[in-house]
N, C-alpha and C. Protein backbone atom coordinates (compact mmCIF):
# COMPACT_ATOMS: atom_id res chain seq x y z
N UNK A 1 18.71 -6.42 -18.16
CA UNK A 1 18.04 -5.23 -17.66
C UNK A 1 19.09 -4.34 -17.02
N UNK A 2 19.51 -3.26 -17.62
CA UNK A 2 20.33 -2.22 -17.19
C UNK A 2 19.91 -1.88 -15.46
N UNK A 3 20.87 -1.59 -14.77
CA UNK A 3 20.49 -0.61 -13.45
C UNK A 3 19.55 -1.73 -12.24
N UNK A 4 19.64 -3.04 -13.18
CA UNK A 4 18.21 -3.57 -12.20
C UNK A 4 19.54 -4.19 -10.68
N UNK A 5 18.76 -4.45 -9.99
CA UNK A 5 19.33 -5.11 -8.33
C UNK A 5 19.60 -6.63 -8.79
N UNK A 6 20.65 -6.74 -8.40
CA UNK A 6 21.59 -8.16 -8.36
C UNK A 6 21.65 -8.68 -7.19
N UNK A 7 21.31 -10.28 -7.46
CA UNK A 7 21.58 -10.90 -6.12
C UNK A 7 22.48 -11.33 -5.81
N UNK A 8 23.98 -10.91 -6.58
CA UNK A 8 25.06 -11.39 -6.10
C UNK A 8 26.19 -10.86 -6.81
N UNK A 9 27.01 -10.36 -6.20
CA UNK A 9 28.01 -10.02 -7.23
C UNK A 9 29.17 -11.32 -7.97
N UNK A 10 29.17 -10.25 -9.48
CA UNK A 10 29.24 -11.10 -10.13
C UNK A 10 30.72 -11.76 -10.07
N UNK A 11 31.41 -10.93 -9.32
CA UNK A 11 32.82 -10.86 -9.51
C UNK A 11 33.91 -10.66 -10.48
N UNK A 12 33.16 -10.56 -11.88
CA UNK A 12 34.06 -10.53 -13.38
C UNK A 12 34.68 -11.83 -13.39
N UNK A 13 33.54 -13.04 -13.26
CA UNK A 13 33.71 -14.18 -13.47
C UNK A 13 32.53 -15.19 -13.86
N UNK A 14 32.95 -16.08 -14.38
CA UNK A 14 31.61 -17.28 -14.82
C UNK A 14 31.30 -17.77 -13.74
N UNK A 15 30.04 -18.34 -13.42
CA UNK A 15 29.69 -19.07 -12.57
C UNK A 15 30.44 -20.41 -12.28
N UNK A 16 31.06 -21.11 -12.55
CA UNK A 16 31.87 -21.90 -11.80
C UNK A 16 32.91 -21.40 -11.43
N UNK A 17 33.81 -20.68 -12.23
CA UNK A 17 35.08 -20.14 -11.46
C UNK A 17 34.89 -19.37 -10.25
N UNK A 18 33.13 -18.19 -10.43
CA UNK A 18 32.97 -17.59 -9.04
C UNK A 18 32.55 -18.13 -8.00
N UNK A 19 32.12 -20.04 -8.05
CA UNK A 19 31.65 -20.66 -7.03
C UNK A 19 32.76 -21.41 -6.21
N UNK A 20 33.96 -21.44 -7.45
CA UNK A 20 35.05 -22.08 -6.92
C UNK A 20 35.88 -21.77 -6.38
N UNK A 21 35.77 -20.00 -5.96
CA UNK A 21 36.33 -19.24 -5.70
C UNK A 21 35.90 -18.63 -4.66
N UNK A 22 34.69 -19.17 -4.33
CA UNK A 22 34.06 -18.61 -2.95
C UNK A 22 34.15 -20.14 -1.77
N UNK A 23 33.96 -21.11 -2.66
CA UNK A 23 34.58 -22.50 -1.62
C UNK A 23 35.78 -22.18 -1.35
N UNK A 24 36.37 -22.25 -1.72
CA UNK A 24 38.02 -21.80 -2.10
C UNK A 24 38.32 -20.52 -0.54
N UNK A 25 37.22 -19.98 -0.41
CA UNK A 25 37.90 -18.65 0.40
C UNK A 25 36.85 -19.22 1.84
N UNK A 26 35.77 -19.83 1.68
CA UNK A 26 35.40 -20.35 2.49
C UNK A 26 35.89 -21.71 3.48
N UNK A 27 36.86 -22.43 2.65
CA UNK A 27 37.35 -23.16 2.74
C UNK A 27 38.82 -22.84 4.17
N UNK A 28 39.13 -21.78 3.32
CA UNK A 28 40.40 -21.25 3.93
C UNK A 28 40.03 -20.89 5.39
N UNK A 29 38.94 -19.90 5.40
CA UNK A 29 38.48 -18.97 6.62
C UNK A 29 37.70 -20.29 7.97
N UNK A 30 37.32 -21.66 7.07
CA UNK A 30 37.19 -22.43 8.30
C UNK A 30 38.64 -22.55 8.59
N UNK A 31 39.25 -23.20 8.28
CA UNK A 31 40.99 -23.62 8.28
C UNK A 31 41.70 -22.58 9.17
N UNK A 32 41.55 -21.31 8.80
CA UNK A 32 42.62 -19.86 9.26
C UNK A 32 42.01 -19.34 10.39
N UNK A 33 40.58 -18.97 10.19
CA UNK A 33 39.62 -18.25 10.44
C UNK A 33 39.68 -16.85 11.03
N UNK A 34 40.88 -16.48 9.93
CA UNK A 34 40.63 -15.31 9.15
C UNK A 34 41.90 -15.37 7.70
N UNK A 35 40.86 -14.07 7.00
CA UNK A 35 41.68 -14.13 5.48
C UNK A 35 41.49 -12.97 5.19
N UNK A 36 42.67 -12.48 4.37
CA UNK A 36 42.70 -11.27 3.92
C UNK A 36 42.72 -11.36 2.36
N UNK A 37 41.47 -10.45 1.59
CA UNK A 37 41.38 -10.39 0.46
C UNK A 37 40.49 -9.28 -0.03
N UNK A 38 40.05 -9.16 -0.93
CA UNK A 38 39.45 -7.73 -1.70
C UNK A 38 38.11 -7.61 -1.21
N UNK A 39 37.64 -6.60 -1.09
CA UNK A 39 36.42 -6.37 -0.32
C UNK A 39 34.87 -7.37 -0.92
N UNK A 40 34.90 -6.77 -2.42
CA UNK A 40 33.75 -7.67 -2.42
C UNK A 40 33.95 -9.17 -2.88
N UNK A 41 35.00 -9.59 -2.59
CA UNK A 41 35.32 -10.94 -2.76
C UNK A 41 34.70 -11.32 -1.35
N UNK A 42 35.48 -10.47 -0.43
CA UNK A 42 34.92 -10.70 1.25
C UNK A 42 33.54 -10.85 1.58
N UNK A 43 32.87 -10.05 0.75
CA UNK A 43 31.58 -9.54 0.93
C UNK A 43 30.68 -10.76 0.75
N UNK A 44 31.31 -11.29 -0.49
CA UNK A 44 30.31 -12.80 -0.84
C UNK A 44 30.85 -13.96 0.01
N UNK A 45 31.79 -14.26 -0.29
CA UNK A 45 32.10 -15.39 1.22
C UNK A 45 31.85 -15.46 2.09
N UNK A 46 31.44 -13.96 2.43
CA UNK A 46 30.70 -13.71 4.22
C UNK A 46 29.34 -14.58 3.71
N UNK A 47 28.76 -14.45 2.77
CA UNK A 47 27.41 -15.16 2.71
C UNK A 47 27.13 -16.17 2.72
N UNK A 48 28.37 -16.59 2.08
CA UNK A 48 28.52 -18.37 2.18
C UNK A 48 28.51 -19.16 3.45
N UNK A 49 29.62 -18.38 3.98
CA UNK A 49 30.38 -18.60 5.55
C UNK A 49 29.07 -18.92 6.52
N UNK A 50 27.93 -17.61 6.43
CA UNK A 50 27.29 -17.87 7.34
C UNK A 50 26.11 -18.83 7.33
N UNK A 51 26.01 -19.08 6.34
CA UNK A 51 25.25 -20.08 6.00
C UNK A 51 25.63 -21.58 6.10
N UNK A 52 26.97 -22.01 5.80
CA UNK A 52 27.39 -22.47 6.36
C UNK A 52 28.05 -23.36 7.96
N UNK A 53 27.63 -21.81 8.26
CA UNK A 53 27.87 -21.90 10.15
C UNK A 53 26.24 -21.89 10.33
N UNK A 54 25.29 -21.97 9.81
CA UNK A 54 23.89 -21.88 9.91
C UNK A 54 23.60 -23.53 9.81
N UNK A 55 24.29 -24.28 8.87
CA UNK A 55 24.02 -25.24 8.88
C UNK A 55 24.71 -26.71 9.99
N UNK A 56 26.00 -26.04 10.16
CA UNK A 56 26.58 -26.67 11.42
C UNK A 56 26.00 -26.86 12.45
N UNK A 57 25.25 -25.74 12.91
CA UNK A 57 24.39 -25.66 14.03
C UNK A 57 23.40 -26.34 14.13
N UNK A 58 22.61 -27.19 12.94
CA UNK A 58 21.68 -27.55 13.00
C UNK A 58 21.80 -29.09 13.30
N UNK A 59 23.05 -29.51 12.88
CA UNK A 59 23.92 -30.59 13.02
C UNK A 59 23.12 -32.10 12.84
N UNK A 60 22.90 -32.16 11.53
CA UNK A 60 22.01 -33.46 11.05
C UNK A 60 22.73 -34.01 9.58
N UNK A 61 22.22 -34.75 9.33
CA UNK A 61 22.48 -35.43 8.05
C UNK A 61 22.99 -34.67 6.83
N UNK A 62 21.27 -34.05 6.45
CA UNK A 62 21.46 -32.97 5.85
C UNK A 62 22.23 -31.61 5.80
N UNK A 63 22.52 -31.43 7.07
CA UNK A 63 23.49 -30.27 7.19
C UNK A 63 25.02 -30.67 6.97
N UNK A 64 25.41 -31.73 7.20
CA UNK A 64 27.18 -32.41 7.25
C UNK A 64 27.01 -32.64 5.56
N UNK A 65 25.54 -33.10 4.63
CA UNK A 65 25.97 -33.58 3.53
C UNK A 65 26.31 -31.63 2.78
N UNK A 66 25.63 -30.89 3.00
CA UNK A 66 25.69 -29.56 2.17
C UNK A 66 26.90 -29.01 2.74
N UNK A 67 28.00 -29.13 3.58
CA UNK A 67 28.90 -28.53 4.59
C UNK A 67 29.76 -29.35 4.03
N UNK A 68 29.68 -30.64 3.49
CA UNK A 68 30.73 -31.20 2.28
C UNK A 68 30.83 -30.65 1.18
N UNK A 69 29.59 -30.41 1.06
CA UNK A 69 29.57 -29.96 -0.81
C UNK A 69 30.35 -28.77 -0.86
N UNK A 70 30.49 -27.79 -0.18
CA UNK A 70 30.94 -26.37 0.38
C UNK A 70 32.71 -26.55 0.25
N UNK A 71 32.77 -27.45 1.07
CA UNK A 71 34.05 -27.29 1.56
C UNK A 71 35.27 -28.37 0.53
N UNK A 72 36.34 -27.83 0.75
CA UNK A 72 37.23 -28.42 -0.48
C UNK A 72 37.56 -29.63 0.29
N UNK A 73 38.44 -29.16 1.55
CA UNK A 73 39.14 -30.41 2.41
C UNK A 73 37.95 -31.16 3.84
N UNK A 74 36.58 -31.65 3.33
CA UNK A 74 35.98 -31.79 4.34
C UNK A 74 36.08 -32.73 5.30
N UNK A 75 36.89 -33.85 4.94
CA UNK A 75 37.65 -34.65 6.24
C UNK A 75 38.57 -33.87 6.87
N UNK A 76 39.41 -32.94 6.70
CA UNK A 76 39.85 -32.08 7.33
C UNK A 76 38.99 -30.87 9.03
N UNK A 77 38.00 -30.50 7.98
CA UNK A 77 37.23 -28.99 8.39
C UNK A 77 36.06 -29.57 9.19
N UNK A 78 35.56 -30.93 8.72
CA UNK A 78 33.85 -31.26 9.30
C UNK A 78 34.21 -31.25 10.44
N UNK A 79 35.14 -31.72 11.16
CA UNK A 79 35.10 -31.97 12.53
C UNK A 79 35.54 -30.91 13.27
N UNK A 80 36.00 -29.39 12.59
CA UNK A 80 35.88 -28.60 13.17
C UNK A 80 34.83 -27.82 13.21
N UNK A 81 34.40 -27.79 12.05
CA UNK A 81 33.03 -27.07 11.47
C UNK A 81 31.52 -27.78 12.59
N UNK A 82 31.99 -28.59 13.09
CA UNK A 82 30.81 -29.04 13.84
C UNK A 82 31.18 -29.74 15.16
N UNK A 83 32.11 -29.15 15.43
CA UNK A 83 32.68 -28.99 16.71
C UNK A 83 33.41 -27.82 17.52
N UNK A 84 34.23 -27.49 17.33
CA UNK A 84 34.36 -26.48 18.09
C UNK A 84 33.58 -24.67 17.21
N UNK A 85 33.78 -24.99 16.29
CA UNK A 85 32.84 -23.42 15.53
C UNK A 85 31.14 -23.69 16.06
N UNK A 86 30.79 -25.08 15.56
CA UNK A 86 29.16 -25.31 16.29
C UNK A 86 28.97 -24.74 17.80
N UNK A 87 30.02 -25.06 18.89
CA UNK A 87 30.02 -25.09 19.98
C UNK A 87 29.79 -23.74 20.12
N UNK A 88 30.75 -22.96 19.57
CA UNK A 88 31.11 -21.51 19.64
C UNK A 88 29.76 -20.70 19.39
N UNK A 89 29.38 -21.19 18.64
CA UNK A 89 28.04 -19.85 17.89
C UNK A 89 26.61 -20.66 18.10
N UNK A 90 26.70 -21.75 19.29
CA UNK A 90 25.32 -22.66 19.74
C UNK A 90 24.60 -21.28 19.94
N UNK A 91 25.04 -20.43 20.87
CA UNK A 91 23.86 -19.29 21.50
C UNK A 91 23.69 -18.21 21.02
N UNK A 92 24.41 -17.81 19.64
CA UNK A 92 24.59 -16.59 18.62
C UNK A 92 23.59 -16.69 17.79
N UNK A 93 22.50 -16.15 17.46
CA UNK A 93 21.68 -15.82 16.92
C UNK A 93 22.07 -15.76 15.43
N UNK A 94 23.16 -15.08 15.25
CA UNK A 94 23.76 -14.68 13.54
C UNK A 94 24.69 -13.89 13.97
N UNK A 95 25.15 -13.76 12.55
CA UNK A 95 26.70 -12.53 12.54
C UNK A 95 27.48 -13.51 12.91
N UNK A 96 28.06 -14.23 12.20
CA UNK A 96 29.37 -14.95 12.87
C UNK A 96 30.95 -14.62 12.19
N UNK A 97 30.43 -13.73 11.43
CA UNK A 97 31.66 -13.45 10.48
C UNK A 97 31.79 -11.64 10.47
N UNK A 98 32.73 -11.34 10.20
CA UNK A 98 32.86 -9.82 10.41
C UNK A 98 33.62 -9.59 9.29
N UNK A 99 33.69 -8.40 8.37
CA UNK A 99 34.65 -7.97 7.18
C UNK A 99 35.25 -6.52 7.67
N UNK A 100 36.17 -6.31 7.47
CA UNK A 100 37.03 -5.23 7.94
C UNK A 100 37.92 -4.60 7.05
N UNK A 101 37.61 -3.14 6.57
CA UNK A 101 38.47 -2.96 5.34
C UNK A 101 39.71 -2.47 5.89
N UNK A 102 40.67 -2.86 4.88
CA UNK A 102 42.31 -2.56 5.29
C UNK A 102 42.53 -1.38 4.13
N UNK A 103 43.84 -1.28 4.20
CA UNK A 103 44.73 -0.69 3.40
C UNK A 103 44.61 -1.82 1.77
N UNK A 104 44.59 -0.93 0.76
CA UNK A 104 44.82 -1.98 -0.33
C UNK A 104 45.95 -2.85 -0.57
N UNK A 105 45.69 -4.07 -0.53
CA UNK A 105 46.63 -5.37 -0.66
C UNK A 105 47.68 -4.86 -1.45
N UNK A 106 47.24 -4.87 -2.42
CA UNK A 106 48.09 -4.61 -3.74
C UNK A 106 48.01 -3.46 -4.08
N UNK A 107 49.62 -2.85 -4.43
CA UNK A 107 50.00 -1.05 -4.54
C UNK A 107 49.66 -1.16 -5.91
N UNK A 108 49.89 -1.75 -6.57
CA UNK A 108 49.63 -2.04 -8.29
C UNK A 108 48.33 -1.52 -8.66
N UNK A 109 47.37 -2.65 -8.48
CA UNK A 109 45.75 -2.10 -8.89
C UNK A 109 44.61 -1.41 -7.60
N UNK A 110 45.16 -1.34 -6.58
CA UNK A 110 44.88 -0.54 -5.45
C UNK A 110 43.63 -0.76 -5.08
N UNK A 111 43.18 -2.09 -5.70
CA UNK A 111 42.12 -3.09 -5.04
C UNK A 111 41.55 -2.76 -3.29
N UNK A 112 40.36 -2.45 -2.92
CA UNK A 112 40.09 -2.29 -1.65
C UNK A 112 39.89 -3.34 -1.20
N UNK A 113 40.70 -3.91 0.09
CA UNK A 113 40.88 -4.99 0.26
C UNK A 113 40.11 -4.95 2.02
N UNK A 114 40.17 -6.10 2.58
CA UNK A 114 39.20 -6.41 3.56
C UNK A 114 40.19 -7.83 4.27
N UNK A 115 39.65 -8.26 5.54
CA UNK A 115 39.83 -9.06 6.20
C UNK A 115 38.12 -9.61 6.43
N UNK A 116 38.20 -10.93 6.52
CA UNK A 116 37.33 -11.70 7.01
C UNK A 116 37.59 -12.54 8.00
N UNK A 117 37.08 -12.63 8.74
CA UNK A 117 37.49 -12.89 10.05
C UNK A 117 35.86 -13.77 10.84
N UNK A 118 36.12 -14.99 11.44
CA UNK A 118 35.11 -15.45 12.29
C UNK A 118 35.32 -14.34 13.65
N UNK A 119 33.86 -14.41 14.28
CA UNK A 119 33.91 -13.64 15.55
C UNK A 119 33.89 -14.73 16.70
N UNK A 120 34.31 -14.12 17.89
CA UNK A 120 34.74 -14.78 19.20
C UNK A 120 35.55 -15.67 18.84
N UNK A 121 36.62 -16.07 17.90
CA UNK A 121 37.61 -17.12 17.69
C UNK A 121 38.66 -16.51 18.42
N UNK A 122 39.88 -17.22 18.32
CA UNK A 122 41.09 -16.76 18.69
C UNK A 122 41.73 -15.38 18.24
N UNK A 123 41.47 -15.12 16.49
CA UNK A 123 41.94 -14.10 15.57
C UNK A 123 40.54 -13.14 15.96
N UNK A 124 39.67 -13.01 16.87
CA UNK A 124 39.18 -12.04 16.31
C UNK A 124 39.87 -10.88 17.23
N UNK A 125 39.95 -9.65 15.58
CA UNK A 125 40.60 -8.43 16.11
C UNK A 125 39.84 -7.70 16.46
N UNK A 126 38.80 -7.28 16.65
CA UNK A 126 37.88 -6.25 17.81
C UNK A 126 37.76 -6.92 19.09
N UNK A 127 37.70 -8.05 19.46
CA UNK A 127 38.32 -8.57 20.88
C UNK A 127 39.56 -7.60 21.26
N UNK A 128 40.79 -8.29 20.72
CA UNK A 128 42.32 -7.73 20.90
C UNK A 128 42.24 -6.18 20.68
N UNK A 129 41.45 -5.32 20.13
CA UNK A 129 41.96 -4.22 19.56
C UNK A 129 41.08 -3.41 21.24
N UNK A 130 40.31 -3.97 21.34
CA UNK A 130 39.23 -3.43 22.66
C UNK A 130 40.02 -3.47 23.73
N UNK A 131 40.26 -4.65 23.74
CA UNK A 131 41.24 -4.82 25.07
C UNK A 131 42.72 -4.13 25.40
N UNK A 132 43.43 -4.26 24.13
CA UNK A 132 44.15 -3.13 23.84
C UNK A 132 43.55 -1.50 24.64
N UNK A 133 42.77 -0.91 24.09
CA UNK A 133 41.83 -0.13 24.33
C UNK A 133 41.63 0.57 26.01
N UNK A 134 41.27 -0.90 26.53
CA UNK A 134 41.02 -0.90 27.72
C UNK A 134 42.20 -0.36 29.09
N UNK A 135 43.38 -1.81 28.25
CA UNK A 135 44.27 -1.34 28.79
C UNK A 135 45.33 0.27 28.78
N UNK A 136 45.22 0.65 27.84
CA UNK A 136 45.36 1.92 27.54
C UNK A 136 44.99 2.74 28.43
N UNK A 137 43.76 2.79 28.32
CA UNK A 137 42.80 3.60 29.25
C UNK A 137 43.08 3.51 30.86
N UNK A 138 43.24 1.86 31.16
CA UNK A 138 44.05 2.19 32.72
C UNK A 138 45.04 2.24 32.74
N UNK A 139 45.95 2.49 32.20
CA UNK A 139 47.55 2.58 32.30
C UNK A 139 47.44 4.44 31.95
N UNK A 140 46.39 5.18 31.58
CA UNK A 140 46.69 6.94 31.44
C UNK A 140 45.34 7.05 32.87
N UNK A 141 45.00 6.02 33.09
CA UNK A 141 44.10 6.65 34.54
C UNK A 141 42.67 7.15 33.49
N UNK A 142 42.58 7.08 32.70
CA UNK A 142 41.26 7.46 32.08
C UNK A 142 40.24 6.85 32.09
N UNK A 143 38.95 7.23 32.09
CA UNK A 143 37.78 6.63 31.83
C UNK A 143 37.30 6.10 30.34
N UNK A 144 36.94 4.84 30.39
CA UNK A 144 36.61 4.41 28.97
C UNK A 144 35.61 5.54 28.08
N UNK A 145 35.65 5.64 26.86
CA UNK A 145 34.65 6.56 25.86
C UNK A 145 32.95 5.62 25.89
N UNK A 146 32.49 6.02 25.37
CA UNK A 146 31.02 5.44 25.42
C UNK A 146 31.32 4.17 24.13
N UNK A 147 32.00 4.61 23.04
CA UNK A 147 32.41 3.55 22.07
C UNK A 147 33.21 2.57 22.63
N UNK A 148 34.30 2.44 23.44
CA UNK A 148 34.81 1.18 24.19
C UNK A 148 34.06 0.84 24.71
N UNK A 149 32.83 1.75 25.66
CA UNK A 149 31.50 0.46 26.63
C UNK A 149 30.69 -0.23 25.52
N UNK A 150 30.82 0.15 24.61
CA UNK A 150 30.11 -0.52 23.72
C UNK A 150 30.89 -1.61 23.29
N UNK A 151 31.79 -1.70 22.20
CA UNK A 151 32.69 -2.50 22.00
C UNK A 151 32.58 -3.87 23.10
N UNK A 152 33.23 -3.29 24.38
CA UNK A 152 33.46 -4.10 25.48
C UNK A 152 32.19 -4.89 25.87
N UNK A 153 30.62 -4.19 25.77
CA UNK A 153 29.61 -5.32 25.61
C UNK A 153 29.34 -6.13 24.25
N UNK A 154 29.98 -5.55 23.26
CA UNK A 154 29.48 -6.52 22.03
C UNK A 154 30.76 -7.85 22.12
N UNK A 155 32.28 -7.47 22.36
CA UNK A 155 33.10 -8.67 22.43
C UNK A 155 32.57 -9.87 23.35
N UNK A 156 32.24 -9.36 24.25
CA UNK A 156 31.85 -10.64 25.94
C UNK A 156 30.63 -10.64 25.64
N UNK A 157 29.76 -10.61 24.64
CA UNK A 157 27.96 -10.81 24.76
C UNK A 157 27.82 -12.42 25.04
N UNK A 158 28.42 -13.13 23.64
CA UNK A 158 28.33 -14.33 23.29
C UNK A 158 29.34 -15.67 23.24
N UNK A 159 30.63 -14.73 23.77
CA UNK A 159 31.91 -15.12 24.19
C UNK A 159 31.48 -16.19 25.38
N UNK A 160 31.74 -17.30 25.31
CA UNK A 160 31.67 -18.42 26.50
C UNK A 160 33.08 -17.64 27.75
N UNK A 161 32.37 -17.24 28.99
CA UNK A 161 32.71 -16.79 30.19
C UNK A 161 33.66 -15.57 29.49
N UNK A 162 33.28 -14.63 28.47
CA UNK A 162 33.53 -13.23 27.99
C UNK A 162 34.19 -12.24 28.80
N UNK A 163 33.53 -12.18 30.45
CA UNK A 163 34.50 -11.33 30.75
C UNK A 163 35.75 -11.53 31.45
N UNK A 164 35.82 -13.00 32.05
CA UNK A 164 37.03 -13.38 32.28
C UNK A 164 38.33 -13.33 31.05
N UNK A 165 37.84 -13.75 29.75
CA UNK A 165 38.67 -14.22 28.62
C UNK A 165 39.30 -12.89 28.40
N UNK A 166 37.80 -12.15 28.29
CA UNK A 166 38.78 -10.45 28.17
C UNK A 166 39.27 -10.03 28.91
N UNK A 167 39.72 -9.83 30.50
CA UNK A 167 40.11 -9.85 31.79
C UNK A 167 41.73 -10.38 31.29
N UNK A 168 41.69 -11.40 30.79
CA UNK A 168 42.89 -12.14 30.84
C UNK A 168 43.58 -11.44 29.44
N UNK A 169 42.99 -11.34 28.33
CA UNK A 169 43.26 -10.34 27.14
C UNK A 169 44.32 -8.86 27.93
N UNK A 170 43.53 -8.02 28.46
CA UNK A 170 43.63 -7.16 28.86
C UNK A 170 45.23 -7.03 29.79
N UNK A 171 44.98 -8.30 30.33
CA UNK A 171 46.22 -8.62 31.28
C UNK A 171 47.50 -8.98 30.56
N UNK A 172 47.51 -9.50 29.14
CA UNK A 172 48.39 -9.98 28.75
C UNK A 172 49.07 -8.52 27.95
N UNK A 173 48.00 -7.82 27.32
CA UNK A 173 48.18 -6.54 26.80
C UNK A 173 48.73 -6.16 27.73
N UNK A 174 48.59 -5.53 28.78
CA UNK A 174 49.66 -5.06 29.78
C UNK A 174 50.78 -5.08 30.21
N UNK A 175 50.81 -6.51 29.91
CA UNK A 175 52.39 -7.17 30.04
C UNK A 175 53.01 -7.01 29.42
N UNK A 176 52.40 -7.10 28.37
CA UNK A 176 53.93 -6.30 27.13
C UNK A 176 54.53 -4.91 26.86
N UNK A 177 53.95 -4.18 27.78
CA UNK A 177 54.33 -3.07 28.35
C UNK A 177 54.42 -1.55 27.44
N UNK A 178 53.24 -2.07 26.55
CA UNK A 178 52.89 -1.06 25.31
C UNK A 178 52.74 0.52 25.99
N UNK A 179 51.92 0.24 27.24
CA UNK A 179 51.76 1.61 27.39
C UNK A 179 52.78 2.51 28.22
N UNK A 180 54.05 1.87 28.52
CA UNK A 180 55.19 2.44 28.95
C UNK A 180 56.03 3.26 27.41
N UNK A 181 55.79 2.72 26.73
CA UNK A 181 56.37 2.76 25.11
C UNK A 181 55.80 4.05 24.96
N UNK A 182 54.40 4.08 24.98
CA UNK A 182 53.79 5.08 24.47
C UNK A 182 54.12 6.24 24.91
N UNK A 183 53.32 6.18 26.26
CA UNK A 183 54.13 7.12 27.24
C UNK A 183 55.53 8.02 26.77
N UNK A 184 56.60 7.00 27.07
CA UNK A 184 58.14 7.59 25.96
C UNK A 184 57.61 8.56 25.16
N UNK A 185 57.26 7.80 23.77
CA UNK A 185 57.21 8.55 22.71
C UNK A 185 56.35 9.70 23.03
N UNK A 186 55.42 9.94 23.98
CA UNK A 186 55.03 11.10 24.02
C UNK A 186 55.28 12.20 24.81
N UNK A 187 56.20 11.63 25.62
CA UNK A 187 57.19 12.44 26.42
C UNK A 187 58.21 13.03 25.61
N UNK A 188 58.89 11.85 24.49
CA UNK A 188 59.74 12.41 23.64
C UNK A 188 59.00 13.87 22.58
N UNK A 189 58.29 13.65 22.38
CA UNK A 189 57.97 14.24 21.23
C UNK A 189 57.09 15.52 22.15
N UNK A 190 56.64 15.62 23.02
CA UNK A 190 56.38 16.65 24.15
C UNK A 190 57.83 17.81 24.57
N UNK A 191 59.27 17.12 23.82
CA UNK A 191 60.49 18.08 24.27
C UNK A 191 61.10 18.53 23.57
N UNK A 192 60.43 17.89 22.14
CA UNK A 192 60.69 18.73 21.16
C UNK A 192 61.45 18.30 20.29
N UNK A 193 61.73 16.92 20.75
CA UNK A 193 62.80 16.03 19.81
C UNK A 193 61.86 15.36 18.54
């Protein structure tokens, strides 16, 4: 049926290579937890992923046997997958995964490419990029925008003790003394150099 709604993209692949290829990226993103790859490659692994982290949570028989079937290296991943990721997203309702488009991977076929990324982990970059943000903002004496108060309540919602972690984020951003840098360069480029 021409034009009709698909429940999945197809990827320009057979069904086993596209299932083996979404374990495969699911696999990785427990392991990394985050991966960079083409958008709607991202797009379907996010579906997997969360379902996945749907079933961790439920943490029974049945959920460790389908969380094998999923995963490539599962003596590896189960005991993270249902330990510290379970722990993490006990009080998260959903959304545990975020996709973020980049610059295209590859200059060749100019593929739109994406990051997948778990949220509240170590890698997540709207944590770091906020806090970044933040610190910015007190190092020019400015008041945050209405989009950083936002940001800044969605990072610490579900974050175990959120605003300390970002507190300490914020602090470390500082230390590296980005916004002295900046400063420079805009002093420099304020004289005409």
């Amino acid at each position: 049926m021409a034009g009709g709604h698909m429940k999945y993209r197809q990827l320009s692949r057979d069904s086993a290579h596209r299932q083996a290829l979404l374990r495969n990226l699911v696999t990785s993103l427990i392991k990394n937890e985050a991966i960079h790859t083409t958008w709607p490659k991202a797009k379907e692994a996010q579906r997997l992923a969360e379902k996945l982290i749907t079933h961790a949570k439920k943490n029974d028989e049945v959920a460790r046997r389908k969380a094998q079937a999923i995963l490539y290296t599962p003596h590896e991943l189960l005991p993270k997958l249902f330990g510290e990721i379970r722990e993490r997203y006990a009080e998260r309702p959903g959304g545990y995964t975020r996709v973020l488009r980049t610059e295209p991977k590859d200059r060749y076929d100019q593929a739109p490419s994406a990051i997948l990324e778990l949220v509240d982990g170590p890698k997540d970059m709207r944590f770091a990029m906020t806090a970044a943000a933040v610190a910015r903002d007190r190092a020019l004496g400015k008041r945050h925008s209405d989009l950083t108060q936002k940001n800044i309540a969605k990072v610490t919602r579900y974050r175990r003790e959120g605003r300390d972690a970002f507190e300490d984020m914020v602090g470390r951003v500082e230390g590296m003394g980005l916004q002295e840098k900046e400063q420079e360069q805009q002093g420099g480029n304020g004289n005409g150099n």
